[in-house]
Protein backbone atom coordinates (compact mmCIF):
# COMPACT_ATOMS: atom_id res chain seq x y z
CA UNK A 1 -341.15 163.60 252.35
CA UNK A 2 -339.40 164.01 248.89
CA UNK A 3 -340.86 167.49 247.01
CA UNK A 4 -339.84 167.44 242.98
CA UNK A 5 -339.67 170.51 240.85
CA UNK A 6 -340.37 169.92 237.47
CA UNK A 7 -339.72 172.62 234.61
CA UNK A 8 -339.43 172.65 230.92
CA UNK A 9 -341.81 171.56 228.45
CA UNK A 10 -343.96 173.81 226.30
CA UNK A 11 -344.71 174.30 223.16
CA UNK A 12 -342.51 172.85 220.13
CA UNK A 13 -342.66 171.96 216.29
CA UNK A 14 -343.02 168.22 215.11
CA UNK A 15 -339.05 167.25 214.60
CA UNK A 16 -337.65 169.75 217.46
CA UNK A 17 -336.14 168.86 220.86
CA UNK A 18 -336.95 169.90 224.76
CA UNK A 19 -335.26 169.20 227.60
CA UNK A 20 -337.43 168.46 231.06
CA UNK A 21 -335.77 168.80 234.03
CA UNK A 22 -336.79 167.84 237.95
CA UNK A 23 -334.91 168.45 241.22
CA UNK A 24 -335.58 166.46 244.09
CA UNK A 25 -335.32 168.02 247.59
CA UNK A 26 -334.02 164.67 249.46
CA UNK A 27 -332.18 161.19 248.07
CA UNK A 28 -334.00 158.73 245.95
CA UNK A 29 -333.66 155.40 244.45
CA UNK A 30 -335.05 155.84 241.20
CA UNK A 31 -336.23 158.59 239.23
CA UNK A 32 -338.39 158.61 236.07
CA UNK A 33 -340.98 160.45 233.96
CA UNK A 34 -344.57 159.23 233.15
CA UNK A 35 -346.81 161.31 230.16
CA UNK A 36 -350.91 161.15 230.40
CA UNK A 37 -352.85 162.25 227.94
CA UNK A 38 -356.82 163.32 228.39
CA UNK A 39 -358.96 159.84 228.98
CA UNK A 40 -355.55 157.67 228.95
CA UNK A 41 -353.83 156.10 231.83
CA UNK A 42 -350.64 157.51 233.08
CA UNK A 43 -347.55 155.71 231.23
CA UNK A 44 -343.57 155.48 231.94
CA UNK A 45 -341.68 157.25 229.36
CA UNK A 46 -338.29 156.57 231.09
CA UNK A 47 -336.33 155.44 234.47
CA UNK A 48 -333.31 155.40 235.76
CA UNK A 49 -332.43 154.28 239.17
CA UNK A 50 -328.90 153.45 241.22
CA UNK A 51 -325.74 152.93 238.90
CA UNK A 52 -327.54 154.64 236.15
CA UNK A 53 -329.40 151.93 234.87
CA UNK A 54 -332.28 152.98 232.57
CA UNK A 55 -335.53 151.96 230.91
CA UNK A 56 -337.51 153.51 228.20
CA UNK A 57 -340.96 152.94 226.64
CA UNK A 58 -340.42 151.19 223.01
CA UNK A 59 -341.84 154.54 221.50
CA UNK A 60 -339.51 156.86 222.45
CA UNK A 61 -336.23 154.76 222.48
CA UNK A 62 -333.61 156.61 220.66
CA UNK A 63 -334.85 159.75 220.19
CA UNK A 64 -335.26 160.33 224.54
CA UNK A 65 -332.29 160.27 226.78
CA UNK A 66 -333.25 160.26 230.31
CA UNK A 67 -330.10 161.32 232.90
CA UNK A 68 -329.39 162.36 236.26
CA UNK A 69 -327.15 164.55 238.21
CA UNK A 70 -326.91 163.25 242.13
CA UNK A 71 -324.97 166.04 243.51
CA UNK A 72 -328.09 168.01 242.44
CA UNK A 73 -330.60 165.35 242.56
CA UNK A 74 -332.16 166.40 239.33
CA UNK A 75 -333.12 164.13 236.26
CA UNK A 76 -333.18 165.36 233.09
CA UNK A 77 -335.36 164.24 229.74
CA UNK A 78 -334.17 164.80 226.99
CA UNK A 79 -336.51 164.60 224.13
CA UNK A 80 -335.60 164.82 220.31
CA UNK A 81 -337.03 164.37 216.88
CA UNK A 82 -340.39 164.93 218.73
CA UNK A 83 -343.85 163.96 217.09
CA UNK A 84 -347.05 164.93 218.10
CA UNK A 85 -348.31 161.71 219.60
CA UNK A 86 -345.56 162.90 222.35
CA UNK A 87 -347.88 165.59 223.36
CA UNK A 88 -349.07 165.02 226.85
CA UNK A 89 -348.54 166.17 230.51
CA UNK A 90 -345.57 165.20 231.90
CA UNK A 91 -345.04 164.06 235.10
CA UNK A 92 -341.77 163.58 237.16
CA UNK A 93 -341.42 160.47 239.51
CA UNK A 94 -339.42 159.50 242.40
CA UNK A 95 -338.90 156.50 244.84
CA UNK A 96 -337.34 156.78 247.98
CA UNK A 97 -336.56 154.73 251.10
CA UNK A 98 -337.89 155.75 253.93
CA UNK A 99 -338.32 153.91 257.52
CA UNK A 100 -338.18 151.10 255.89
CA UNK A 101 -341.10 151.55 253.58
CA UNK A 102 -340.78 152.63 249.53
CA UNK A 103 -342.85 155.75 248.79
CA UNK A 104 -343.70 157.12 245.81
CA UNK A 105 -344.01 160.51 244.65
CA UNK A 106 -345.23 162.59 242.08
CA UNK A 107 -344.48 166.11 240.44
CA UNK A 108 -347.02 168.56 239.37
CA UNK A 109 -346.89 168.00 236.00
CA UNK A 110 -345.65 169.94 232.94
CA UNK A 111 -347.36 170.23 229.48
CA UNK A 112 -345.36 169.38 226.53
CA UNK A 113 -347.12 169.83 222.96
CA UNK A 114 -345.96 169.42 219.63
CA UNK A 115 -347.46 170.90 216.81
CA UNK A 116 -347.19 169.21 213.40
């Protein structure tokens, strides 16, 4: 069982930045963050897994850097040049291996709203 600690987030001004962070309490294979707004389904915002390869949704590519630290085994988000169609809850993801089984889990969730 892999716990994650999310914090960040809160409230910012259209063209500001925020950094998310989440710690993971065992290893993992991948990391990421997902955003959900009210009535929408959850969506990946960015990944990174083993050897630091990452991914990012087309809307936030070059203005979100995701990173990770595995002697902590905390990702980072870092989010610049924000707009409000970035507000959301954001959630922290993690895969791990586990008896030979992937699992999935999820963070609580941190609100992140920007105000034009």
């Amino acid at each position: 069982q892999v716990q994650l600690e999310e914090s960040g987030g809160g409230l910012v001004q259209a063209g500001g930045s925020l950094r998310l962070s989440c710690r993971a309490s065992g290893s993992t294979v991948s990391m990421a963050w997902y955003r959900q707004t009210p009535g929408k389904q959850r969506e990946l915002v960015a990944s990174i897994i083993s050897g630091d390869y990452t991914n990012y949704a087309d809307s936030v590519k070059g203005r979100f850097t995701i990173f990770r630290d595995n002697a902590k085994n905390t990702v980072s988000l870092q989010m610049t040049s924000l707009k409000p169609e970035d507000t959301a809850v954001y959630f922290c993801n993690a895969k791990s291996f586990a008896g030979g089984t992937l699992h999935n889990y999820w963070g609580q969730g941190t609100q992140v709203t920007v105000s034009s």
